[in-house]
Structures are given as C-alpha cells and as structure tokens.
N, C-alpha and C. Protein backbone atom coordinates (compact mmCIF):
# COMPACT_ATOMS: atom_id res chain seq x y z
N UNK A 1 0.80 -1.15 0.00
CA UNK A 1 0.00 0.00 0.00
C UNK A 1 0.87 1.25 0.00
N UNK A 2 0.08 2.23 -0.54
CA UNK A 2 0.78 3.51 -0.82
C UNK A 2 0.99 4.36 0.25
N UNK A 3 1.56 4.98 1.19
CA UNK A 3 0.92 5.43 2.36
C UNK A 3 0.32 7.37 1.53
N UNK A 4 0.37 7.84 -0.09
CA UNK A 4 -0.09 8.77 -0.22
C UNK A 4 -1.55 8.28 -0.32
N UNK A 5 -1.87 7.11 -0.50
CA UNK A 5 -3.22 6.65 -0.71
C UNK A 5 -4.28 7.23 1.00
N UNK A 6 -3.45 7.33 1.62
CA UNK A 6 -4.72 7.27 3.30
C UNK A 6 -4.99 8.59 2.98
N UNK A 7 -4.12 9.30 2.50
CA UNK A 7 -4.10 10.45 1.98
C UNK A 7 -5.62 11.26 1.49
N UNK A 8 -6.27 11.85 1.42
CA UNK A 8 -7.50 12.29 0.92
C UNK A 8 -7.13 13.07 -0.40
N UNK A 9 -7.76 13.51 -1.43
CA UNK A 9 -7.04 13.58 -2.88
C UNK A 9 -7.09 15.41 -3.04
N UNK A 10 -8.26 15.63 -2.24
CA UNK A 10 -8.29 17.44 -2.36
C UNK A 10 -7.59 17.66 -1.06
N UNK A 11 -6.62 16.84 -0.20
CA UNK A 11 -5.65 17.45 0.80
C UNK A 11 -4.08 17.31 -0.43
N UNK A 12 -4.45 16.57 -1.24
CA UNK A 12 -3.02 16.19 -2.28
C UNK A 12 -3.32 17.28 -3.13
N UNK A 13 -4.29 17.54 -3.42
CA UNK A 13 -4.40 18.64 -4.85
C UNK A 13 -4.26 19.75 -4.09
N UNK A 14 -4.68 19.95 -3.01
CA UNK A 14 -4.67 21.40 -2.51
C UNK A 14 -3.20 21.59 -1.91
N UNK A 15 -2.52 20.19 -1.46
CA UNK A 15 -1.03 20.74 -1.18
C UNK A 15 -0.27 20.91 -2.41
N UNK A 16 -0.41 20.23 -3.47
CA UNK A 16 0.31 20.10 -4.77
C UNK A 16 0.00 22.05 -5.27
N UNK A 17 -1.18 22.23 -4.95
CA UNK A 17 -1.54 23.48 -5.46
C UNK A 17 -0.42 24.91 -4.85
N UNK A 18 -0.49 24.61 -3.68
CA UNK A 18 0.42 25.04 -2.80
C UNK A 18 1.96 25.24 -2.41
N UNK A 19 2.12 23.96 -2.82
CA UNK A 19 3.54 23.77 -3.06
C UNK A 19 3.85 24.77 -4.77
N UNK A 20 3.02 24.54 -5.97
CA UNK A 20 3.08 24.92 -6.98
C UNK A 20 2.88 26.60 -6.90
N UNK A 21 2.13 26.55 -5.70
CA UNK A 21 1.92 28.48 -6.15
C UNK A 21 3.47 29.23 -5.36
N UNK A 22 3.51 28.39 -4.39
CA UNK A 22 4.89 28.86 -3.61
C UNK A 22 5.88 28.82 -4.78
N UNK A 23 6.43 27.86 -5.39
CA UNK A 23 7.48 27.73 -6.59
C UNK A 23 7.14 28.98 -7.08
N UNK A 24 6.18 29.11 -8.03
CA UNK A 24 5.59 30.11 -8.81
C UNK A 24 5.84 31.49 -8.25
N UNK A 25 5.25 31.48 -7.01
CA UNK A 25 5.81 33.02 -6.09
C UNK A 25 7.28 33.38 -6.09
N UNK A 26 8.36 32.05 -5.78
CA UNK A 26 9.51 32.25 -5.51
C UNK A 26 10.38 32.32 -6.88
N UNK A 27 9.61 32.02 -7.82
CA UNK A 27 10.22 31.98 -9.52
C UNK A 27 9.83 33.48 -9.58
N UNK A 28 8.91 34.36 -9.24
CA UNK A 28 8.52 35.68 -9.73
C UNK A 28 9.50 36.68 -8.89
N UNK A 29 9.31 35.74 -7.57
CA UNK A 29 10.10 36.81 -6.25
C UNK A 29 11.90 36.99 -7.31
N UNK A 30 12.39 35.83 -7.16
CA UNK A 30 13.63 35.70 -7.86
C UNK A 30 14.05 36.57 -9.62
N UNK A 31 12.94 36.32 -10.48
CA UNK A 31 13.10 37.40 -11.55
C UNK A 31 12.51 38.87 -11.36
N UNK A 32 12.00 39.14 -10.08
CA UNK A 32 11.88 40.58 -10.13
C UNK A 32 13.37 40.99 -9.44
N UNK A 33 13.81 40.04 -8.26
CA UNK A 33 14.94 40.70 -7.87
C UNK A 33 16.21 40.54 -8.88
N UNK A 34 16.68 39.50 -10.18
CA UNK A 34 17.14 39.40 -10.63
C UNK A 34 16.72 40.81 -11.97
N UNK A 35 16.22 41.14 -12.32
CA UNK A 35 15.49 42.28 -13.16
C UNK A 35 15.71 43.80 -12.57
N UNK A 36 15.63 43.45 -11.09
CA UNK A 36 16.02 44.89 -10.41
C UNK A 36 17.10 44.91 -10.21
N UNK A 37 18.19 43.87 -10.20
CA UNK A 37 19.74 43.59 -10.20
C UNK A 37 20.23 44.31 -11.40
N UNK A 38 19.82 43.88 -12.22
CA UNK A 38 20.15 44.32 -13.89
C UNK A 38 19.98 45.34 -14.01
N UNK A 39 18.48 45.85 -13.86
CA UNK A 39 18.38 47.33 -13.74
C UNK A 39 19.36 48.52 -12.97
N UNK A 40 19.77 48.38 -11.86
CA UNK A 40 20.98 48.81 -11.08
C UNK A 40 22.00 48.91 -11.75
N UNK A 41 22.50 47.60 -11.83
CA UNK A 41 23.25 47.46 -12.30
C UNK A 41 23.85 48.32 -13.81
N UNK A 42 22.81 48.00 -14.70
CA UNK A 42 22.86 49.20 -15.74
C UNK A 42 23.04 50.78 -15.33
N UNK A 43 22.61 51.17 -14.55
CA UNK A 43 22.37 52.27 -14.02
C UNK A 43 23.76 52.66 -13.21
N UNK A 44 24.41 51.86 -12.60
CA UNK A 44 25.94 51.95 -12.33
C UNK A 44 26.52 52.14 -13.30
N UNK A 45 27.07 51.53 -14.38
CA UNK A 45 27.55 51.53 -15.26
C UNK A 45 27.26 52.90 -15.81
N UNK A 46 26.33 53.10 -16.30
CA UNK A 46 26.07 54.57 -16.94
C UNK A 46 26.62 55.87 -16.11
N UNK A 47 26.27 55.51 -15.10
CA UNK A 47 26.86 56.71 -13.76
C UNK A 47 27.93 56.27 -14.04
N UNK A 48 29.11 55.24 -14.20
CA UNK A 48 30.41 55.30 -14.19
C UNK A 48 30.65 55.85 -15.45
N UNK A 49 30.03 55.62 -16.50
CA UNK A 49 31.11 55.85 -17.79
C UNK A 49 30.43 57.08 -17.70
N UNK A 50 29.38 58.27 -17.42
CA UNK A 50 29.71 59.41 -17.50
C UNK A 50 30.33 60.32 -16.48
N UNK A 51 31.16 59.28 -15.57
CA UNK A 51 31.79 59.82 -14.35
C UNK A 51 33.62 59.84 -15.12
N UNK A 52 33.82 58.87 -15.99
CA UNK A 52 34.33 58.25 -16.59
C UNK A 52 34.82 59.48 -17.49
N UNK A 53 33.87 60.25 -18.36
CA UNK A 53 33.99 60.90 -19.51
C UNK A 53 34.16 62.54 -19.02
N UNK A 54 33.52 62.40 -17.64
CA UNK A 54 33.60 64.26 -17.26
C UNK A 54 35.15 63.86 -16.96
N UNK A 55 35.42 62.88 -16.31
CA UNK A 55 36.98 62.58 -15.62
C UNK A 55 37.61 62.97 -16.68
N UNK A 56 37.89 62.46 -17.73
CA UNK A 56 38.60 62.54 -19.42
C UNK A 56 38.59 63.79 -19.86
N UNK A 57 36.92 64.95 -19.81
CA UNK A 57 36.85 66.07 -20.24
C UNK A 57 37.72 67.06 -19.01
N UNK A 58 38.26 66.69 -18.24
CA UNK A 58 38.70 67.93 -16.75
C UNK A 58 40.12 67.16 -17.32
N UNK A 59 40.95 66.35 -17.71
CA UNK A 59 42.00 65.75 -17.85
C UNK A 59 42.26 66.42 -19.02
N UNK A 60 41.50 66.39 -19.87
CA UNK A 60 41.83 67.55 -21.18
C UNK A 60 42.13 68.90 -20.95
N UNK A 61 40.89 69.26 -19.84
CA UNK A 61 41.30 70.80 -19.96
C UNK A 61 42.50 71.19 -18.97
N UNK A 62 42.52 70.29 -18.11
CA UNK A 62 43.73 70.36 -17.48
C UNK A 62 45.53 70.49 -17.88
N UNK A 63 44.92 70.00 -18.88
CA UNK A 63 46.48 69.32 -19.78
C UNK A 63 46.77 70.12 -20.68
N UNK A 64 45.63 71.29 -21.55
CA UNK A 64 45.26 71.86 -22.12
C UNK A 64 46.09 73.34 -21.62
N UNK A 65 45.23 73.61 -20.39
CA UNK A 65 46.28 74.55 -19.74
C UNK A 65 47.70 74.62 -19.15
N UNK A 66 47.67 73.31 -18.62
CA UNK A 66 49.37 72.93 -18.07
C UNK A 66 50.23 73.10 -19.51
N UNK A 67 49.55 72.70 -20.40
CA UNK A 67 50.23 73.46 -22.12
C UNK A 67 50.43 74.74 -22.13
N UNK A 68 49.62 75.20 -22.20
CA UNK A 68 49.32 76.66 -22.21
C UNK A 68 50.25 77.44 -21.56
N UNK A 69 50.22 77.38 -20.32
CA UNK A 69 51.33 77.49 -19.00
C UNK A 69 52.38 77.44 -19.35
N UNK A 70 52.93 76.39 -19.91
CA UNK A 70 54.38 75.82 -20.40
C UNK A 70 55.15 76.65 -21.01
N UNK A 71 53.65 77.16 -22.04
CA UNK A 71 54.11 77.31 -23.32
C UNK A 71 54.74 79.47 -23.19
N UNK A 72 53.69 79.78 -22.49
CA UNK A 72 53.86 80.91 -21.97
C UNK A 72 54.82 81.39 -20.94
N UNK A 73 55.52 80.42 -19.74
CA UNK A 73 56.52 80.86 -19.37
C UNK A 73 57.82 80.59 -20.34
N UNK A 74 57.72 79.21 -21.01
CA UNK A 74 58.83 79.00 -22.16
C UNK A 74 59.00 80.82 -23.29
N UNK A 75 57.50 80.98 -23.37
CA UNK A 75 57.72 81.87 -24.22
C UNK A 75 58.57 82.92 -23.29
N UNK A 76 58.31 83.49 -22.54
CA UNK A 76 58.85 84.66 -21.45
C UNK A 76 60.17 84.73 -21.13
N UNK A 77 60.73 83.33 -20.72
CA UNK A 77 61.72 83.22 -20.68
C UNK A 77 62.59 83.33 -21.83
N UNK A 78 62.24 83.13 -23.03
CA UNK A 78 62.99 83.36 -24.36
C UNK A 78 63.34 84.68 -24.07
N UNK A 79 61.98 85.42 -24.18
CA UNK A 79 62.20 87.14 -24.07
C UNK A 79 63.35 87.22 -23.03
N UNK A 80 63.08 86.90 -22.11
CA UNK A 80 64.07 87.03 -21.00
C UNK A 80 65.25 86.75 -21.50
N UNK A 81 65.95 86.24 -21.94
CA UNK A 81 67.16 85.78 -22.82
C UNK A 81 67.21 86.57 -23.76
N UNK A 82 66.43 86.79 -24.29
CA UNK A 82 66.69 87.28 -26.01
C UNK A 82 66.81 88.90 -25.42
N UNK A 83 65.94 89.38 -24.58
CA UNK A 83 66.21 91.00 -23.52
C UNK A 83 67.74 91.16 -23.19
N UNK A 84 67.89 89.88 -22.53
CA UNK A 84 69.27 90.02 -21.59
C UNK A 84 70.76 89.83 -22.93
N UNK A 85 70.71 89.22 -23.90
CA UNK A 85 71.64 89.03 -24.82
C UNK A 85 71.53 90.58 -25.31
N UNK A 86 70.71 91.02 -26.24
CA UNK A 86 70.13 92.51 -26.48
C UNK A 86 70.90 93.65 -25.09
N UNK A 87 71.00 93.53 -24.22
CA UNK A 87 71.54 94.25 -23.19
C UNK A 87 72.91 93.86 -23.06
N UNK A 88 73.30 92.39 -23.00
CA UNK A 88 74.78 92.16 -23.38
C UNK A 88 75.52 92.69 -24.38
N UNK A 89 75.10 92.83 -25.73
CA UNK A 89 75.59 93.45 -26.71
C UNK A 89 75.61 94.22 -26.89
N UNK A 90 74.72 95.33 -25.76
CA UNK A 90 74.89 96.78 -25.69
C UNK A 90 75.49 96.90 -24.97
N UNK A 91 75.73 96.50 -23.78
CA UNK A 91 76.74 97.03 -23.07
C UNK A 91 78.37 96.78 -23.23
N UNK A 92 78.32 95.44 -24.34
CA UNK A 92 79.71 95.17 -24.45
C UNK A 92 80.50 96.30 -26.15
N UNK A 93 79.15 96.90 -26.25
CA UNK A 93 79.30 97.84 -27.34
C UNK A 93 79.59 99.65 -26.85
N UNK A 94 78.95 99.53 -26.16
CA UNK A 94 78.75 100.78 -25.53
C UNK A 94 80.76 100.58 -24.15
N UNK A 95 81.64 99.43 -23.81
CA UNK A 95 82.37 99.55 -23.42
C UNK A 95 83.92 99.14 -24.30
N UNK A 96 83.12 98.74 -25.74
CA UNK A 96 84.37 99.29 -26.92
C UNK A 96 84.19 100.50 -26.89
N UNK A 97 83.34 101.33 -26.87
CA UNK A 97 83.17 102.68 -27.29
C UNK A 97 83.97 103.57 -26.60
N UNK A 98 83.90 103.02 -24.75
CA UNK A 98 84.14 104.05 -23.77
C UNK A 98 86.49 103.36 -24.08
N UNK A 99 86.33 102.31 -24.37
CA UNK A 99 87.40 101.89 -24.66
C UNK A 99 88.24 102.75 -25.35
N UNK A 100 88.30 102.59 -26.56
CA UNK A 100 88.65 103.73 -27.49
C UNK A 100 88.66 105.16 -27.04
N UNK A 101 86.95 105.25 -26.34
CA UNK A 101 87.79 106.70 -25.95
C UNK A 101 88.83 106.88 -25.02
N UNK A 102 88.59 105.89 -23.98
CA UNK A 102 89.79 105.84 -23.02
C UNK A 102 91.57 105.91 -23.48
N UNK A 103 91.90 105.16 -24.66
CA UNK A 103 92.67 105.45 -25.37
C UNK A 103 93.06 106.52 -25.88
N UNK A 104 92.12 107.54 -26.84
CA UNK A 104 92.13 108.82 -27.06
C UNK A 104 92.79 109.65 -26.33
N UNK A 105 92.12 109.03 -25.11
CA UNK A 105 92.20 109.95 -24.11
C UNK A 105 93.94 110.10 -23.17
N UNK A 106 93.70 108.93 -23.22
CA UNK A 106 95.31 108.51 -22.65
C UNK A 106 96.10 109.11 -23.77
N UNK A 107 95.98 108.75 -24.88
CA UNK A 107 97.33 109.16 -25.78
C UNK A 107 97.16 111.08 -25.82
N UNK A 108 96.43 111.55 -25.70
CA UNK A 108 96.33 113.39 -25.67
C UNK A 108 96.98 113.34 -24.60
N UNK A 109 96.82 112.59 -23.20
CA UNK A 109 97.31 113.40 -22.32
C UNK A 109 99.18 112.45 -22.07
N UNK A 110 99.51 111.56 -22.82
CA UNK A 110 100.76 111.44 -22.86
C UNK A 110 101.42 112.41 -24.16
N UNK A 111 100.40 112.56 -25.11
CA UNK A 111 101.50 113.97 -25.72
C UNK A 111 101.29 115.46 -25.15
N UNK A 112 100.47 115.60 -24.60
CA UNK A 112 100.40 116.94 -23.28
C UNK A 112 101.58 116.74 -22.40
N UNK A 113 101.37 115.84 -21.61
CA UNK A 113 102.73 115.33 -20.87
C UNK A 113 104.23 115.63 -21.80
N UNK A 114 104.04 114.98 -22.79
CA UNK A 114 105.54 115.61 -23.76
C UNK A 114 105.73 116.65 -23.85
N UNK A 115 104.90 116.94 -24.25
CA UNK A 115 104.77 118.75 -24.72
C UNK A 115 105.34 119.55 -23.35
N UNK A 116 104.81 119.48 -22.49
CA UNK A 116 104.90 120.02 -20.95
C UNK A 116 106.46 119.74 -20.76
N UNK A 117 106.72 118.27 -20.82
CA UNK A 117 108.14 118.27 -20.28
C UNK A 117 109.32 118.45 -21.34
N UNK A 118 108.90 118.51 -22.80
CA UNK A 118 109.76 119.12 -23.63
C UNK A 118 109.70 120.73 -23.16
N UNK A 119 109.13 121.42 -22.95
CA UNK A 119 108.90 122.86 -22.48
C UNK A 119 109.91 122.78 -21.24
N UNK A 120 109.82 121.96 -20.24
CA UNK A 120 110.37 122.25 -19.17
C UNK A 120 112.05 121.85 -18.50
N UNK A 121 112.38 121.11 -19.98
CA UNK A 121 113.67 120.79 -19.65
C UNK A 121 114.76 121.52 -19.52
N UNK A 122 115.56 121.32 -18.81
CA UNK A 122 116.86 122.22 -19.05
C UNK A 122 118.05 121.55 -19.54
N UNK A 123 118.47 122.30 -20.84
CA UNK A 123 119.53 121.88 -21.14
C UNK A 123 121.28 121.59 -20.50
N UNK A 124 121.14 122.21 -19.19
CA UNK A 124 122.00 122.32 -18.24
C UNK A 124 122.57 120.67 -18.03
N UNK A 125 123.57 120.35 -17.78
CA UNK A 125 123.97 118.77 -17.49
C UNK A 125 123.89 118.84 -15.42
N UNK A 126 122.99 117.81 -15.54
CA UNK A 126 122.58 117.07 -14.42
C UNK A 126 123.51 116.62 -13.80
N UNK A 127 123.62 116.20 -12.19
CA UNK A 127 124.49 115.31 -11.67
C UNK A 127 124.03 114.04 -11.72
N UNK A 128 124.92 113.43 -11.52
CA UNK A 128 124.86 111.87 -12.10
C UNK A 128 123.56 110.90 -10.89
N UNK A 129 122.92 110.20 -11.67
CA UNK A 129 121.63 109.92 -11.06
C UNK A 129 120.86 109.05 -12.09
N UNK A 130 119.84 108.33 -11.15
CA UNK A 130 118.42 107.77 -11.92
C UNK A 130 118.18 109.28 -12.77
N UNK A 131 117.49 109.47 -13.68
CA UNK A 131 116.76 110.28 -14.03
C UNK A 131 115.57 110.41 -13.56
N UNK A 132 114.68 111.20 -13.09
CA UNK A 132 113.24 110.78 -12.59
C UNK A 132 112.07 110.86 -13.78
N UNK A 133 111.29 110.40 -13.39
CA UNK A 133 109.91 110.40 -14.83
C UNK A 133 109.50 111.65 -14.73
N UNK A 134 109.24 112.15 -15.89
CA UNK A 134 108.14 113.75 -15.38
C UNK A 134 107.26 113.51 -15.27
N UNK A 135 106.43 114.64 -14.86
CA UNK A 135 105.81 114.62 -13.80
C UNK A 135 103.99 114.35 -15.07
N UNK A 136 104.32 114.97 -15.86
CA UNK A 136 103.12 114.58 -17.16
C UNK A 136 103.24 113.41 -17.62
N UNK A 137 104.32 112.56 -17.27
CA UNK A 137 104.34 110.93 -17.70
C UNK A 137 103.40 110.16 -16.41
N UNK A 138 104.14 110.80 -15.52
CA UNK A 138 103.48 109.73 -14.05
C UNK A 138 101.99 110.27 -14.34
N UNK A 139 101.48 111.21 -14.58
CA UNK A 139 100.17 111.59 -14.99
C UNK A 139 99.56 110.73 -15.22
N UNK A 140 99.30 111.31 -16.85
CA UNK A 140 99.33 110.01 -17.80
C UNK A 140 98.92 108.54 -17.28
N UNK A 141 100.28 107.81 -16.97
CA UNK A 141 99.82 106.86 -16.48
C UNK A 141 98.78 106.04 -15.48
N UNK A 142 98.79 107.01 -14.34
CA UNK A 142 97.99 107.25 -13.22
C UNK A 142 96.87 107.11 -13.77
N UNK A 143 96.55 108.20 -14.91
CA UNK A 143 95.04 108.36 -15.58
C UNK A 143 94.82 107.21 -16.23
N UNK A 144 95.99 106.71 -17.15
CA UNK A 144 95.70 105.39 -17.92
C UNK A 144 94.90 104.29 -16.76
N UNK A 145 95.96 104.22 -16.14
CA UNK A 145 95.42 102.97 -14.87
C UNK A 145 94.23 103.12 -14.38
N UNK A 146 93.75 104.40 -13.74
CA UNK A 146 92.10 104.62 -12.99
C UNK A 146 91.30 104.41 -14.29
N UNK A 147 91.40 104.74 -15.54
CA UNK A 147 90.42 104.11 -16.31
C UNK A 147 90.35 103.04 -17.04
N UNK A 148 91.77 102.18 -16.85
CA UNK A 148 91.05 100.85 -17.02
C UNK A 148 90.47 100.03 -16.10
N UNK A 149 91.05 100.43 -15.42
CA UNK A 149 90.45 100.29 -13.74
C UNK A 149 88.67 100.01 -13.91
N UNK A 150 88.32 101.68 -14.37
CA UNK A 150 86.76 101.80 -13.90
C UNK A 150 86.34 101.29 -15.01
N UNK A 151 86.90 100.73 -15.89
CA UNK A 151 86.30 99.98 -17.43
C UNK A 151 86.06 98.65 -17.01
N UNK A 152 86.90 98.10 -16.15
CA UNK A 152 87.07 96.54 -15.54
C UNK A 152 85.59 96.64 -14.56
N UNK A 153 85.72 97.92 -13.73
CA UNK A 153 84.07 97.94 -12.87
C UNK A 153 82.91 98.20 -13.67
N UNK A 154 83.02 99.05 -14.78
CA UNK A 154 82.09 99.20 -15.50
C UNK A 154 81.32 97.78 -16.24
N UNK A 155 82.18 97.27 -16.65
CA UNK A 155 82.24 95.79 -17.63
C UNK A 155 81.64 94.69 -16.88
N UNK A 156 81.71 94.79 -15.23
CA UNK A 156 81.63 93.59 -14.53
C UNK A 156 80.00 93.94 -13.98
N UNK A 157 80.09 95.28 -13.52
CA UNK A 157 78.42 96.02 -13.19
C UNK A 157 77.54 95.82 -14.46
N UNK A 158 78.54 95.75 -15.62
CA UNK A 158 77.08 95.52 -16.67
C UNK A 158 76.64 94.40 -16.64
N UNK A 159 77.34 93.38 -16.79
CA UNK A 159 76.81 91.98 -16.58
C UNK A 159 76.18 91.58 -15.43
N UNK A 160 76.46 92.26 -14.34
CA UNK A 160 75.42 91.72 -13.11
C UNK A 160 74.12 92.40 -13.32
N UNK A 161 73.91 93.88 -13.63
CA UNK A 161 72.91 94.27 -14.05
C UNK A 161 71.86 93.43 -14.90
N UNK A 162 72.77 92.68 -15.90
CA UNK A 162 71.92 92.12 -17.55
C UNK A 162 71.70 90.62 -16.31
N UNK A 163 72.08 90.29 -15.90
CA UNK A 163 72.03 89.01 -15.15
C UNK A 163 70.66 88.95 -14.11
N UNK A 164 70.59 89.96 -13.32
CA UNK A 164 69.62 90.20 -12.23
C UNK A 164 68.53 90.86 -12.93
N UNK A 165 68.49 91.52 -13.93
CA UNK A 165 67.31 91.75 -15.10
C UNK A 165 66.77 90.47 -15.39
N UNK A 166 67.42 89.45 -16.16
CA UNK A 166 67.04 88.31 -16.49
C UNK A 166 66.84 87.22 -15.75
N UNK A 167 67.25 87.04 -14.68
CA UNK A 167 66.63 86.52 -13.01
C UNK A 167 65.13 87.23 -12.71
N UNK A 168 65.22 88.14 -12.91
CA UNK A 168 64.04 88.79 -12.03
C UNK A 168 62.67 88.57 -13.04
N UNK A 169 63.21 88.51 -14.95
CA UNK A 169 62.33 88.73 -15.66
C UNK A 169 61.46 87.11 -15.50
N UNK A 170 62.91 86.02 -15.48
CA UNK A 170 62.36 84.27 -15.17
C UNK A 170 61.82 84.76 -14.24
N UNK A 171 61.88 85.05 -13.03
CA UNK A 171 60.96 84.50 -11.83
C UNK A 171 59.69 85.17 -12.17
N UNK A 172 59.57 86.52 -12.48
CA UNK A 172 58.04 86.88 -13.13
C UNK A 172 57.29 85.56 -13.83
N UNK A 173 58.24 85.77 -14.69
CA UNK A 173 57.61 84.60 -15.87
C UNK A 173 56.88 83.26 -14.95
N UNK A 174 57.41 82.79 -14.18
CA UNK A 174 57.16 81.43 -13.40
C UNK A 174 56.15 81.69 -12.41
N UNK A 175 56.31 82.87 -12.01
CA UNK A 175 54.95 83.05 -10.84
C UNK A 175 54.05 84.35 -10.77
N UNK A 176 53.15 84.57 -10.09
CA UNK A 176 51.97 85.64 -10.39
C UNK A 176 52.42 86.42 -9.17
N UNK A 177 53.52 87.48 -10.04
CA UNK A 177 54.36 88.06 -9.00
C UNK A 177 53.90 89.33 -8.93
N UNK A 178 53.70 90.00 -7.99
CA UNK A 178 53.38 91.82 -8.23
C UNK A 178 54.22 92.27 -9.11
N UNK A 179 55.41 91.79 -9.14
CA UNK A 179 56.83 92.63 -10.48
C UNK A 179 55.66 92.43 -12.01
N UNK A 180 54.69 91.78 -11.92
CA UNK A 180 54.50 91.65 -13.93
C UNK A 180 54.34 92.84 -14.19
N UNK A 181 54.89 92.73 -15.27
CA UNK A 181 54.55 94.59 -16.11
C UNK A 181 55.47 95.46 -15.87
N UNK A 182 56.45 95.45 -14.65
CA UNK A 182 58.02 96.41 -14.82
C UNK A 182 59.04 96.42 -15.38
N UNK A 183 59.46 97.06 -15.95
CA UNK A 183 60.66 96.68 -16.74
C UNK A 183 62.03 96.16 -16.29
C-alpha cells in the first residue's frame, strides 16, 4: 500500500496546489529581484562611464592649460634671454666705445705730458743719477690705470645688471608676481 493513498485527494491537490503556487511566487520573487539587479546594475555603469567621460573632459582641460602654461613661461623666458643678450651686446658695445675713448684719451694726455716736459727741460747737465719720470708721464699713467680700472668695474656692473634683469624677468615669468609689467 501507498501510504499517499490514506491520503484524501483534495488534501493532495490542494497541497500540490500550494507547493506549486509557492514555486511560482519564488520563480517571480527571484526574476523581479534578478530584473532589479540588472536594472541597477545598468544604471551603475552609466553613472560610471559618465563619471568616466567628465573625468577625461577635466583631464583635457587640465592638460590643455598645463600646455598653455608651459608654453607661456617658455615663451617669457625666451624674451628674457633674447632681452638680456640685447643688453649684453649693448653694453659690451657701448664699453668698446668708452674703450677707445679711453685710449684717445690717454694718448692726448701722454703727448700733453711731452709737450709740458719738452717745455720744461733744461739743457744744463745734471748730476749723475736715476733720471726721474716727469711729472706729465706719471700723470698720464695714473690716468691710464684709474680708467682701465673703472672699465674693468664698468664691464663687470654691466653683466650683473643684464644678469639680475634676467633673473628677475624668469621669476616673473614662473609666478603671479606683483613685479609683472616692470621693466
């Protein structure tokens, strides 16, 4: 004997029914939560890849300007160089100039000096001795010396000048300094 047989047939159909609607419930319960998984899920994704694409568009403009930037202190600094060479060549022009005259100048006052001590000689014979220099030679020289002298300070002040110009013009260039715009 069967023991589903003691069984009554509408306690079997009505549990079979039961058991079947439960499956049925838990097959619907399971594809709505599997359907709302997906759904999410999609919905992540989309939030990422346009989290994704603003990320990419701020990485452009970022990179865009760090160009920009580059490109503009690179440019500045050229000036800065190309200023400071422009000031080198003037000043190393402007101290041939003072050169030469310094020369000029020296040779007038060693033939002044001649002149002076041809005027002042005496033909009388000397006692025996060094001869001494006159006194328009030691001149002369004196003068020669203090201006190459101040040509050597002049020459060395120009280049620190053209140097600390072009220091001061880079550091403008590199930062948002109150100096922009002075010469």
């Amino acid at each position: 004997m069967n023991p589903l047989s003691l069984i009554p047939t509408s306690y079997l159909i009505g549990a079979a029914a039961a058991v079947g609607l439960s499956l049925a419930a838990w097959g619907g319960v399971q594809t709505h939560r599997l359907a709302t998984s997906q759904h999410e899920t999609r919905e992540v994704k989309d939030a990422w890849a346009i989290e994704r694409a603003n990320a990419s568009r701020v990485a452009l403009v970022a990179t865009t300007e760090a160009a920009a930037e580059t490109k503009r202190r690179l440019t500045e600094q050229k000036e800065a160089n190309d200023e400071a060479q422009r000031l080198n060549t003037r000043a190393r022009s402007a101290a041939t100039t003072a050169s030469a005259a310094a020369v000029g100048l020296h040779d007038a006052a060693v033939a002044a000096a001649a002149r002076r001590d041809a005027a002042a000689r005496d033909p009388a014979p000397v006692a025996v001795g060094a001869p001494a220099d006159p006194a328009g030679a030691l001149l002369a020289d004196v003068l020669g010396r203090i201006d190459a002298a101040a040509g050597e300070f002049a020459a060395a002040l120009d280049l620190a000048y053209v140097a600390g110009k072009q220091c001061e013009r880079e550091h403008v260039s590199l930062t948002d300094s109150p100096l922009k715009g002075l010469p």
